[in-house]
Protein backbone atom coordinates (compact mmCIF):
# COMPACT_ATOMS: atom_id res chain seq x y z
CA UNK A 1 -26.29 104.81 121.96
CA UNK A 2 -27.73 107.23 119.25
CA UNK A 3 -24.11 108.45 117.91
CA UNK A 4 -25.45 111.95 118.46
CA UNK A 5 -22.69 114.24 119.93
CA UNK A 6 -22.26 114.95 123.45
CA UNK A 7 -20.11 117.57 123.70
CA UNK A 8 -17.07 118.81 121.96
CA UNK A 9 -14.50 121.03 123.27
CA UNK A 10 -11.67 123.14 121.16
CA UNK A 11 -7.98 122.06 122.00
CA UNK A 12 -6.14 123.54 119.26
CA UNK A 13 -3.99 122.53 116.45
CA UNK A 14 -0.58 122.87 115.89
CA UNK A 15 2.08 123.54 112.21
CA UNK A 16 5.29 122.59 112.58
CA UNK A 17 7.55 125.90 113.04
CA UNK A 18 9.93 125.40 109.92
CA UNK A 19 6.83 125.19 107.13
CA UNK A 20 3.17 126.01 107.51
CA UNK A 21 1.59 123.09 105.40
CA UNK A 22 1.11 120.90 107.68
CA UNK A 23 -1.53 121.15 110.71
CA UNK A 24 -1.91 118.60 113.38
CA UNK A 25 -4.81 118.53 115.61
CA UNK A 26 -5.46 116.76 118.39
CA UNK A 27 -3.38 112.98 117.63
CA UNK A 28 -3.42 111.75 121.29
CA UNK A 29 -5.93 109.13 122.44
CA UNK A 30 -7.99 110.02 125.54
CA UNK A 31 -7.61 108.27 128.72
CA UNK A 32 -10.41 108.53 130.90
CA UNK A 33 -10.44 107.59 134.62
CA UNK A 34 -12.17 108.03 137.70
CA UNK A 35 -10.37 110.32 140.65
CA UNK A 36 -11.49 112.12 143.72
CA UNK A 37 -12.01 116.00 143.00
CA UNK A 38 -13.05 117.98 146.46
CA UNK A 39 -14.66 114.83 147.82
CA UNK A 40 -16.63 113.89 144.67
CA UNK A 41 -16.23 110.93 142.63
CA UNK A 42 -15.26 112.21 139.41
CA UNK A 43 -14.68 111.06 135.51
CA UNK A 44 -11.89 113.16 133.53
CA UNK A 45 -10.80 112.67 130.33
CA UNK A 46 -6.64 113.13 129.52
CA UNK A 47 -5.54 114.07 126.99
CA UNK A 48 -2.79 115.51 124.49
CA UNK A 49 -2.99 118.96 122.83
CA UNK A 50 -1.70 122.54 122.50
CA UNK A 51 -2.44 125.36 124.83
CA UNK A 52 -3.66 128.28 121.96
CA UNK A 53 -2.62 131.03 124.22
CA UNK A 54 0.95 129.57 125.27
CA UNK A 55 1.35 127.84 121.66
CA UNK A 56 3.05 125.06 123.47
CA UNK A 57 2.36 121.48 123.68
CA UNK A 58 -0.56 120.39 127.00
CA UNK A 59 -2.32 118.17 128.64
CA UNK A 60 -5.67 118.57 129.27
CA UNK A 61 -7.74 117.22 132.10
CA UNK A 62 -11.31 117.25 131.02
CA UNK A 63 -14.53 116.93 133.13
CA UNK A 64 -15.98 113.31 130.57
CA UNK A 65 -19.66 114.73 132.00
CA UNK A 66 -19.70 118.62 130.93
CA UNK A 67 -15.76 118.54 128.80
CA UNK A 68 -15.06 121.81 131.09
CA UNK A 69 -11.64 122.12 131.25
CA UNK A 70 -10.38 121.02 135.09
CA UNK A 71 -6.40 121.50 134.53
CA UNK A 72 -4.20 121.88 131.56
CA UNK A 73 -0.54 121.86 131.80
CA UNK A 74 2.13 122.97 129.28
CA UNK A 75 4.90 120.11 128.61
CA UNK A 76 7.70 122.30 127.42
CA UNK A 77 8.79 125.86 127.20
CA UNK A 78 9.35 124.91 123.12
CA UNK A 79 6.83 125.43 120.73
CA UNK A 80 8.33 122.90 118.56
CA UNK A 81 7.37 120.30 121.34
CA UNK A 82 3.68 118.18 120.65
CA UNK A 83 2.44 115.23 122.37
CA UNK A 84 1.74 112.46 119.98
CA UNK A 85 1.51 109.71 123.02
CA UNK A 86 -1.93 108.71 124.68
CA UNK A 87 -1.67 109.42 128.47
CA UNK A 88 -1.83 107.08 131.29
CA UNK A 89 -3.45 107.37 134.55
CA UNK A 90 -1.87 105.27 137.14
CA UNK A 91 -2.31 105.50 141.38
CA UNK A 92 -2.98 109.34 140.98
CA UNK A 93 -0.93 110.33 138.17
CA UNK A 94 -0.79 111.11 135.19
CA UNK A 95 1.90 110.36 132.55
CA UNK A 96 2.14 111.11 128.91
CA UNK A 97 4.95 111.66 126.49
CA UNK A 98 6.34 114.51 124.23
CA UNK A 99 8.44 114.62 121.05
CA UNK A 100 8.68 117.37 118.09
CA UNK A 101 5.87 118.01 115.99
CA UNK A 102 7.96 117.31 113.00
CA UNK A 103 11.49 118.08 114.09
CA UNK A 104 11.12 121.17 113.16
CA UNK A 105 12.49 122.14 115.86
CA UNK A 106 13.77 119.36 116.95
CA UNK A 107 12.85 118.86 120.67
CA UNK A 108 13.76 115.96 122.95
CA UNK A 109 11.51 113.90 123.97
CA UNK A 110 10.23 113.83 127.81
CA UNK A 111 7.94 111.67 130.20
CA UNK A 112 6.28 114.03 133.14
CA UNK A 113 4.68 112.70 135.75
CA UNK A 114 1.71 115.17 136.87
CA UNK A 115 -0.64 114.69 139.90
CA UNK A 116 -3.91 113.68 137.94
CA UNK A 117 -6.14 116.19 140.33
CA UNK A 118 -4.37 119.47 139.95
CA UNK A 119 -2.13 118.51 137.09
CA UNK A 120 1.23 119.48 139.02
CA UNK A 121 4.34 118.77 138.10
CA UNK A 122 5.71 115.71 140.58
CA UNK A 123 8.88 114.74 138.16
CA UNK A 124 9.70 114.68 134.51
CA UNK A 125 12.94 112.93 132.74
CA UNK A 126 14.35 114.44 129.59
CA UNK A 127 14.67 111.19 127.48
CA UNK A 128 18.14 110.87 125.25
CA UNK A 129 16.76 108.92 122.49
CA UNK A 130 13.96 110.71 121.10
CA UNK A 131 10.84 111.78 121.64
CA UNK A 132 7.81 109.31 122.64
CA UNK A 133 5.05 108.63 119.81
CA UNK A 134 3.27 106.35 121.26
CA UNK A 135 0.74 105.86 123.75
CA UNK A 136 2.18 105.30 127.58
CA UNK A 137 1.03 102.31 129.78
CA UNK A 138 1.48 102.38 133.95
CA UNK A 139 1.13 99.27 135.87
CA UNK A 140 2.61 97.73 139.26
CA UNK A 141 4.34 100.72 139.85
CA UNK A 142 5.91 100.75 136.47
CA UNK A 143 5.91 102.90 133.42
CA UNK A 144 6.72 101.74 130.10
CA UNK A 145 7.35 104.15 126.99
CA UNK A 146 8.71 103.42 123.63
CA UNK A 147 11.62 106.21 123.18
CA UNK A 148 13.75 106.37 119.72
CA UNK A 149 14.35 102.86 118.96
CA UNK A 150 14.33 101.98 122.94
CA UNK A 151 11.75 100.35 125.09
CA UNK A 152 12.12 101.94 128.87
CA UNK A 153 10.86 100.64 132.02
CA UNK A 154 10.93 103.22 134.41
CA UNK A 155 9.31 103.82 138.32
CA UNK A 156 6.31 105.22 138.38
CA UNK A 157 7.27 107.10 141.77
CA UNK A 158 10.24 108.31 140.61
CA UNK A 159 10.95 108.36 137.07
CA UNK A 160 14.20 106.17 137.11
CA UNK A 161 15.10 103.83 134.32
CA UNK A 162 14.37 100.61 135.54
CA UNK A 163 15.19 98.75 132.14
CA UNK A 164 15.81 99.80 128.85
CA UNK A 165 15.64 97.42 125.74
CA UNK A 166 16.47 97.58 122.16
CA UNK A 167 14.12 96.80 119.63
CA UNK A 168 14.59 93.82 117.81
CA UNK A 169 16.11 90.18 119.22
CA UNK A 170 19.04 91.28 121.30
CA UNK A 171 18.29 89.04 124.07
CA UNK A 172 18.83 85.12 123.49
CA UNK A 173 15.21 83.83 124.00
CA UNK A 174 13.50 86.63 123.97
CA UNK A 175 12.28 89.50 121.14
CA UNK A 176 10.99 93.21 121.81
CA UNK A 177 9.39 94.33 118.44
CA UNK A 178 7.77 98.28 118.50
CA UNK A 179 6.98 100.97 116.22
CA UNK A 180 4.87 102.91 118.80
CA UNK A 181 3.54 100.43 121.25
CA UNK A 182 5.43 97.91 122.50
CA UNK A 183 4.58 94.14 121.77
CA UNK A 184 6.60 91.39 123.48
CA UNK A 185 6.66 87.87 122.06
CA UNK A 186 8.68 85.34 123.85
CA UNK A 187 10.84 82.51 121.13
């Protein structure tokens, strides 16, 4: 490991519509994982950005070897919406969240699921509480998301809310403390 740069690829950067002083590049932590493409083993790289032709929030699906771009999928038809969150890949899929880019507009949050091959659509669930800022985590079939001042649990096959905390020590026994990732701590 030399440090010396591999490759770089341009995703865009993004001012929030209500003041230009601000510009956000990319926030969202890569995922990479391994999936099948046509038969071949390969190693993409997820991750959050904005589409500079559509202006709207993406993910990106990156080839790690050569960063060629494989897929890249808008998450909303706003282009207040950005994706602060850091993707998961899970059996397939991939999942990553979106909020505003500084509420300005403000745009509700959402959780897509997207086929991590072609990056299609499978289902997506307009959250209530906000917008997701942090990263997303998929395991045993679950996906868990910190949304407004909520924890969810929710199917990874489906999108439905399996459970949704509160943050703080609602729950005799037990205490749910997040900002942007969740952190559990049993009492």
């Amino acid at each position: 490991m030399t440090g010396t740069k591999i490759w770089s690829t341009p995703i865009a950067s993004q001012t929030p519509n209500c003041s230009g002083g601000q510009i956000f590049g990319v926030v969202s932590t890569a995922t990479v994982a391994d999936v099948t493409i046509n038969g071949t083993s390969t190693s993409v790289v997820y991750v959050g950005g904005r589409d500079p032709s559509l202006k709207l929030a993406s993910v990106y699906a990156l080839d790690a070897a050569s960063s060629a771009i494989i897929w890249k999928a808008p998450l909303s038809s706003s282009t207040g919406g950005f994706s602060w969150s850091s993707p998961a890949v899970y059996n397939g899929s991939a999942y990553i969240g979106l909020a505003s880019v500084d509420d300005c507009p403000l745009v509700r949050g959402a959780l897509p699921q997207l086929d991590a091959v072609t990056g299609k659509f499978i289902w997506q669930d307009c959250l209530k509480d906000g917008g997701v800022l942090g990263p997303v985590s998929a395991v045993s079939g679950v996906v868990f998301v910190s949304e407004g001042s909520h924890l969810l649990a929710m199917s990874a096959a489906t999108g439905k809310i399996l459970l949704k905390l509160h943050n703080g020590c609602r729950y005799p026994g037990r205490c749910v403390y997040f900002k942007r990732s969740p952190l559990f701590r049993k009492q």
